[in-house]
PDB file of N, CA and C in Angstrom:
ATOM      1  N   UNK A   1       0.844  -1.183   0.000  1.00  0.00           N
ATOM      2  CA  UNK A   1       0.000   0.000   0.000  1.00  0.00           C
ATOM      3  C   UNK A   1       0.886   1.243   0.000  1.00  0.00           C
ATOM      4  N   UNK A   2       0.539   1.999  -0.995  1.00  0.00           N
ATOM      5  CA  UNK A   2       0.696   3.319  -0.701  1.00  0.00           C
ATOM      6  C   UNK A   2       1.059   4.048   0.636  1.00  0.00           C
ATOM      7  N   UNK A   3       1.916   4.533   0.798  1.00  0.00           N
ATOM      8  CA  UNK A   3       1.860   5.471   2.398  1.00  0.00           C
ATOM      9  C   UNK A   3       0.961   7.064   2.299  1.00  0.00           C
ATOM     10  N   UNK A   4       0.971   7.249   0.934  1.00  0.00           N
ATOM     11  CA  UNK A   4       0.153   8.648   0.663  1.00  0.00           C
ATOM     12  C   UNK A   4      -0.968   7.764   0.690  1.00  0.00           C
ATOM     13  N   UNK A   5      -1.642   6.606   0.264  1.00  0.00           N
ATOM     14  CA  UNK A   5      -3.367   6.311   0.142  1.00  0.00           C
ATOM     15  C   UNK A   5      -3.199   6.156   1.693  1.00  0.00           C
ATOM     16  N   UNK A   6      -2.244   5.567   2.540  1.00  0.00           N
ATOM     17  CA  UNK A   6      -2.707   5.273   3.765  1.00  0.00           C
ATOM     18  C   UNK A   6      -3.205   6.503   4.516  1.00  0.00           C
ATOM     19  N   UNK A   7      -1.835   7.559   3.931  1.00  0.00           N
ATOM     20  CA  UNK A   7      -2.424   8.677   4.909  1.00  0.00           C
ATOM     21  C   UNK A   7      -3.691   9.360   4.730  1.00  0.00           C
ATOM     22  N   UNK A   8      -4.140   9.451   3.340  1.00  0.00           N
ATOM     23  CA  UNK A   8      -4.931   9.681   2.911  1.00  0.00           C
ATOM     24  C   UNK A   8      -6.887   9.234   3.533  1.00  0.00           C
ATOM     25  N   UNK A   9      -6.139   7.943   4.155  1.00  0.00           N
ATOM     26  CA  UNK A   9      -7.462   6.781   4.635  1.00  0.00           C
ATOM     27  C   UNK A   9      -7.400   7.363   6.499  1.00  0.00           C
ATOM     28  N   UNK A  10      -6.198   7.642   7.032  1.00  0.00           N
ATOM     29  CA  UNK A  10      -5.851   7.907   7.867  1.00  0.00           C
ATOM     30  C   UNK A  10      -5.872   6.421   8.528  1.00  0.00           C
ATOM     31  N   UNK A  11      -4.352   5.592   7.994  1.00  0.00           N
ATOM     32  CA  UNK A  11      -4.732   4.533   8.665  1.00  0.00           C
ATOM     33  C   UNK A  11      -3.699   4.244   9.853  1.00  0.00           C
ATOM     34  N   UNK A  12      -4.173   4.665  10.827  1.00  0.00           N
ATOM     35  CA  UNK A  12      -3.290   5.012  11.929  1.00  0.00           C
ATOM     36  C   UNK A  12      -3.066   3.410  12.832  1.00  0.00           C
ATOM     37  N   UNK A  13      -3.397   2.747  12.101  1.00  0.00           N
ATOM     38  CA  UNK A  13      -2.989   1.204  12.723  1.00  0.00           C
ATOM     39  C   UNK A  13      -1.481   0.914  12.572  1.00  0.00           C
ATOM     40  N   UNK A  14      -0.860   1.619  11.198  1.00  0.00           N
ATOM     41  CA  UNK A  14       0.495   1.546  10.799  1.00  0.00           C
ATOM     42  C   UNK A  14       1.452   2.254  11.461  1.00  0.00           C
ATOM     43  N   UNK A  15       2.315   1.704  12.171  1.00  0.00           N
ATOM     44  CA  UNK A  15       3.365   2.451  12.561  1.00  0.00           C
ATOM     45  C   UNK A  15       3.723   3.474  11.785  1.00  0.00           C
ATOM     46  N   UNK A  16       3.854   3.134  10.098  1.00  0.00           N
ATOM     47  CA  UNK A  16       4.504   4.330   9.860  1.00  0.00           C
ATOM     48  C   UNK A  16       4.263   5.888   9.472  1.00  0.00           C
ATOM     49  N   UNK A  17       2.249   4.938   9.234  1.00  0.00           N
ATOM     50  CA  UNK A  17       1.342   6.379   9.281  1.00  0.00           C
ATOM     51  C   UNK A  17       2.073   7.441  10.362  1.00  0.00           C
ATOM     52  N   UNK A  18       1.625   6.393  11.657  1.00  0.00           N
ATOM     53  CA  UNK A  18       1.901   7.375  13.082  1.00  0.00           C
ATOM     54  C   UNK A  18       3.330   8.151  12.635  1.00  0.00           C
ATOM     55  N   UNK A  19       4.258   8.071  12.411  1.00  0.00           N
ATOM     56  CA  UNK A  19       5.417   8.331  12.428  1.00  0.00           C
ATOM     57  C   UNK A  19       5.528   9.757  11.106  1.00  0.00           C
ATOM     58  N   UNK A  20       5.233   9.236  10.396  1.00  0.00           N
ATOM     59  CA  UNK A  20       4.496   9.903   9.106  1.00  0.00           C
ATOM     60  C   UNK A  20       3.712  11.306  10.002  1.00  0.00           C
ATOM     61  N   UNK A  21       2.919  11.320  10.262  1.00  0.00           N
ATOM     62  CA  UNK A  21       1.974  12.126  10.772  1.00  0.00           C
ATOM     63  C   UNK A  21       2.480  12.686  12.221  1.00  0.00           C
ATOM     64  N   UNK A  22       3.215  12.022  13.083  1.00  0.00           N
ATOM     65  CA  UNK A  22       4.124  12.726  13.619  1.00  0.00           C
ATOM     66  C   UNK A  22       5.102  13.816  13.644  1.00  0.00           C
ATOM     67  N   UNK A  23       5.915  13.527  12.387  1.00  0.00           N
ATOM     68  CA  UNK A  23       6.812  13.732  11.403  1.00  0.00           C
ATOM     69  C   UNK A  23       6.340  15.321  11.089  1.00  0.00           C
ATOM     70  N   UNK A  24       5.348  15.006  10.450  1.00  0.00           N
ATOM     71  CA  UNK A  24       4.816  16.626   9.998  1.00  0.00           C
ATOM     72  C   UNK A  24       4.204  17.032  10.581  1.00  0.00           C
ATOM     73  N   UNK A  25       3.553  16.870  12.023  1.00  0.00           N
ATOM     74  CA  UNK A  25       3.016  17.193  12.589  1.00  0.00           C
ATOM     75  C   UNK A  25       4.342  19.076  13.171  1.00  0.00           C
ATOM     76  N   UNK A  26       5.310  17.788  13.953  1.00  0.00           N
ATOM     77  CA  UNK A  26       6.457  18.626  14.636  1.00  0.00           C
ATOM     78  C   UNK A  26       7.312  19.771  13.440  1.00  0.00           C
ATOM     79  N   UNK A  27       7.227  18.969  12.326  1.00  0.00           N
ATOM     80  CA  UNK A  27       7.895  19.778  10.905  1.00  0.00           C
ATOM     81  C   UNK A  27       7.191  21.680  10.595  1.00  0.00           C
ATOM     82  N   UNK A  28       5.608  21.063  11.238  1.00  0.00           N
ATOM     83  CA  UNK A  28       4.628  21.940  10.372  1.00  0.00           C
ATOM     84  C   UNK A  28       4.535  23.419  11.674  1.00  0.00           C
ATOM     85  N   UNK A  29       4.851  22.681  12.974  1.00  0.00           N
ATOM     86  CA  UNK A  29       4.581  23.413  14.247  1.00  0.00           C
ATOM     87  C   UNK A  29       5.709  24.326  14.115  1.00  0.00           C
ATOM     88  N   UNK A  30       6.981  24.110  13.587  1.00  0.00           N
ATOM     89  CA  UNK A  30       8.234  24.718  13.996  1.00  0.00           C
ATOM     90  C   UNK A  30       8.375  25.572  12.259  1.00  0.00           C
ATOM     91  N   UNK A  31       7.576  25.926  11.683  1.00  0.00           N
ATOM     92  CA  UNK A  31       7.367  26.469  10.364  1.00  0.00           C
ATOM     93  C   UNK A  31       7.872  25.589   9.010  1.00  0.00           C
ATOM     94  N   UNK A  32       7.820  24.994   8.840  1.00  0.00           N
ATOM     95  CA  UNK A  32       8.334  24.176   7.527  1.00  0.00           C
ATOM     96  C   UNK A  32       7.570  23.957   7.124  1.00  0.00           C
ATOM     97  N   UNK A  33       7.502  24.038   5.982  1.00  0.00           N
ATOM     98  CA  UNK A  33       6.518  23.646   4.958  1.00  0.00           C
ATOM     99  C   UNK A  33       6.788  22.207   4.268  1.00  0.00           C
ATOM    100  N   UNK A  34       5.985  21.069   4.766  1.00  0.00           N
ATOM    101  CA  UNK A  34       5.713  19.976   3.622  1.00  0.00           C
ATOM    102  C   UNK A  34       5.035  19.501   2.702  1.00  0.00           C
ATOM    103  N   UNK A  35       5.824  18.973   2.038  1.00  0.00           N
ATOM    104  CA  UNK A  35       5.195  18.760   0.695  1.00  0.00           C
ATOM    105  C   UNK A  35       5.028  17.220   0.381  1.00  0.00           C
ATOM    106  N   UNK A  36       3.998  16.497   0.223  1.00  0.00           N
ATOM    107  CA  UNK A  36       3.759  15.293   0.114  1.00  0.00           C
ATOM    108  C   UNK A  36       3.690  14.860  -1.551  1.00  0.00           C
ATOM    109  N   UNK A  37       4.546  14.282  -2.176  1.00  0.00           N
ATOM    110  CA  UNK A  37       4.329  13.874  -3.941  1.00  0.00           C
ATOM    111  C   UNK A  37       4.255  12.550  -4.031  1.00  0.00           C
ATOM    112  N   UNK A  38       3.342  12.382  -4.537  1.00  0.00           N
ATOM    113  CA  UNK A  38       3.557  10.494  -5.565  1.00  0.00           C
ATOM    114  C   UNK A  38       4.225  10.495  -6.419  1.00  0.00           C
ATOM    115  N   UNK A  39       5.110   9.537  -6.706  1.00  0.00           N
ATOM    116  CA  UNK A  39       5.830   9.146  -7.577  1.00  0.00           C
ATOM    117  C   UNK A  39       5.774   7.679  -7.879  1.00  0.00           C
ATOM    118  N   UNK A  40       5.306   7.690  -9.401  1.00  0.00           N
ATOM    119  CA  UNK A  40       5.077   6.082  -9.516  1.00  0.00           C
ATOM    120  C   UNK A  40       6.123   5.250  -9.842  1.00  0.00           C
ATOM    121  N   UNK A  41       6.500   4.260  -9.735  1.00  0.00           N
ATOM    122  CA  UNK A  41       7.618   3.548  -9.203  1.00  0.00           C
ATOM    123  C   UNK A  41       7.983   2.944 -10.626  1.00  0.00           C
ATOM    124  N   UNK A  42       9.020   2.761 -10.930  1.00  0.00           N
ATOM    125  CA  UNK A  42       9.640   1.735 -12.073  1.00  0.00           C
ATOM    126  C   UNK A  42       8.742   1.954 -13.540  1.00  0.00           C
ATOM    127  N   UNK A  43       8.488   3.181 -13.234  1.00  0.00           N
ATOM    128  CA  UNK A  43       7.573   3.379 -15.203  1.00  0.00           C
ATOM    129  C   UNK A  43       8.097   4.565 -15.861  1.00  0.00           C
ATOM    130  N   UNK A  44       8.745   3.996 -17.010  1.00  0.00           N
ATOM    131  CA  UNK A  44       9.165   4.933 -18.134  1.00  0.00           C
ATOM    132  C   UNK A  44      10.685   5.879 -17.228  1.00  0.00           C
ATOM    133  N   UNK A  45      11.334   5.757 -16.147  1.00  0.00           N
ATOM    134  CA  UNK A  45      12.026   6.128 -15.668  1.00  0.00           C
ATOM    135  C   UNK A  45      13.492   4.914 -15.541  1.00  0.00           C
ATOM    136  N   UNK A  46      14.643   5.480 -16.716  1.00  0.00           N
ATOM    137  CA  UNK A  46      15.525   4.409 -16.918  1.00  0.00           C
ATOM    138  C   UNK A  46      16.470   3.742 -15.858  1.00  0.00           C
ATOM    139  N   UNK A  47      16.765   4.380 -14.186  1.00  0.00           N
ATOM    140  CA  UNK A  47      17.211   4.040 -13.886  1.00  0.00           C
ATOM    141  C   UNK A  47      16.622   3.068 -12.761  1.00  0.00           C
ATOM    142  N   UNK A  48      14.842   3.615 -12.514  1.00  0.00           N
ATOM    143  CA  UNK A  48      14.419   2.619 -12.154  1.00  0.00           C
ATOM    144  C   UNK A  48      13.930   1.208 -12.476  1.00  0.00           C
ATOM    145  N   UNK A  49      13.675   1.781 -13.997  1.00  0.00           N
ATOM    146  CA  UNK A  49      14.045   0.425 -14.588  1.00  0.00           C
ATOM    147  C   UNK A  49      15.027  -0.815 -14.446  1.00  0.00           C
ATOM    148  N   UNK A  50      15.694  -0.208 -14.583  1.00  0.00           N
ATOM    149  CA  UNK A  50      17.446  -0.912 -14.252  1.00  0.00           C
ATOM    150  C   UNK A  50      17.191  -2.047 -13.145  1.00  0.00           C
ATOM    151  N   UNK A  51      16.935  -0.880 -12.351  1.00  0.00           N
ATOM    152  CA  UNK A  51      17.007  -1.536 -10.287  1.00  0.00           C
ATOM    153  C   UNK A  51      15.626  -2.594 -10.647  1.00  0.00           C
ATOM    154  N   UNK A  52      14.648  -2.591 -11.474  1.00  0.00           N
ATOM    155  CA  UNK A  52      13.483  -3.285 -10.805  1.00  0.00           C
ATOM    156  C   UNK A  52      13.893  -5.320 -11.896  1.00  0.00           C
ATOM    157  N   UNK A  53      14.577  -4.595 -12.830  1.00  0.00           N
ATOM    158  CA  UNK A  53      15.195  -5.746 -13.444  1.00  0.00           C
ATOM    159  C   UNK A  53      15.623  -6.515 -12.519  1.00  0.00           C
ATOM    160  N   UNK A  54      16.922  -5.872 -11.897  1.00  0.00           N
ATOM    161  CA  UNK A  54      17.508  -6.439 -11.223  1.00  0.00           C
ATOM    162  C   UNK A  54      17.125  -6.873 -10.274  1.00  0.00           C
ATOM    163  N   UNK A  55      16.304  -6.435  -9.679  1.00  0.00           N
ATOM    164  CA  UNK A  55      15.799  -7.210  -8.626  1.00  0.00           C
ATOM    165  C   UNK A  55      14.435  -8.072  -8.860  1.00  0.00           C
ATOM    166  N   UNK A  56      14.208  -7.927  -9.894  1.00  0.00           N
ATOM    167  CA  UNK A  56      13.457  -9.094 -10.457  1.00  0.00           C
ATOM    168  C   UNK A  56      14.302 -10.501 -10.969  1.00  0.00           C
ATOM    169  N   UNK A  57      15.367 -10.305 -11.368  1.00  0.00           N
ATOM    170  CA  UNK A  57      16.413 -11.389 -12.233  1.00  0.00           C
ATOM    171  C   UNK A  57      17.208 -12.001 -10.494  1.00  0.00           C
ATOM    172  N   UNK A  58      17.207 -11.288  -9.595  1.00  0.00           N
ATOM    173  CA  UNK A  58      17.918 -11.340  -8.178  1.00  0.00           C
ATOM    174  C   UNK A  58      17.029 -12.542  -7.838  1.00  0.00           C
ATOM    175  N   UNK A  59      15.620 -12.841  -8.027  1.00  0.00           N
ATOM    176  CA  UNK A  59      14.871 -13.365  -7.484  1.00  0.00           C
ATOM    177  C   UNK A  59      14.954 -15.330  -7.724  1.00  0.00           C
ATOM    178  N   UNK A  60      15.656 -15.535  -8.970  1.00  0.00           N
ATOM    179  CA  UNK A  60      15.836 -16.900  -9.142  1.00  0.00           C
ATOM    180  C   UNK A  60      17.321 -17.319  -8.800  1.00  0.00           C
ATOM    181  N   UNK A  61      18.164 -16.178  -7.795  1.00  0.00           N
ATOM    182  CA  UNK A  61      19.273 -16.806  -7.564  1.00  0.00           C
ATOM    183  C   UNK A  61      18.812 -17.757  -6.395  1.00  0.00           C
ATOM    184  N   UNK A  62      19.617 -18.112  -5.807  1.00  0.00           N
ATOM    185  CA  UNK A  62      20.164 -19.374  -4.642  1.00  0.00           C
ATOM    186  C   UNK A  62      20.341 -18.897  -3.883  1.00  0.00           C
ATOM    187  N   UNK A  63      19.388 -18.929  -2.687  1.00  0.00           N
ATOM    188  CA  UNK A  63      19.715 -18.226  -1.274  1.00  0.00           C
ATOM    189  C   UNK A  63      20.844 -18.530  -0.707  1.00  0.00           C
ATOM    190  N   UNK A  64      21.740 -18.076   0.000  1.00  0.00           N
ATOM    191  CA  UNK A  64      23.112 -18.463   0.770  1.00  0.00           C
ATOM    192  C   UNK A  64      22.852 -17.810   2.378  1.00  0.00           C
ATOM    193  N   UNK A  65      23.204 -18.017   2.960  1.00  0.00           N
ATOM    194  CA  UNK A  65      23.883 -18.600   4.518  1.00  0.00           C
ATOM    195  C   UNK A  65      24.745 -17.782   4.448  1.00  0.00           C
ATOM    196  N   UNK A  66      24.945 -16.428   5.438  1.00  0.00           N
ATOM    197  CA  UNK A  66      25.963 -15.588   5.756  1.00  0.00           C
ATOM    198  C   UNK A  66      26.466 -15.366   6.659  1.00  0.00           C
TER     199      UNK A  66
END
């Protein structure tokens, strides 16, 4: 899930909502201005491309013991 749809739902069951909403809570009190953006993940952007390969092709190696 999304952390913007969560916050959006206000789903404060998630730690990281709370933390999230914490976060800007203290950010917003002490004057800062935040800015919340979506960014969609691994589309039409070449270097995320790259990374999602790879960690798609990562997925039929052989787990190892470290």
């Amino acid at each position: 899930m999304s952390s913007l749809q969560a916050l959006n739902g206000f789903k404060l069951e998630l730690d990281i909502i709370q933390n999230i909403l914490k976060d800007y809570s203290h950010l917003t009190a002490i004057g800062k201005t935040v800015m919340l953006c979506w960014i969609p993940s691994h589309v039409n952007i070449p270097g995320n491309e790259k990374a999602d390969c790879a960690a798609k092709s990562a997925l039929s190696l052989p787990i190892t013991n470290i």
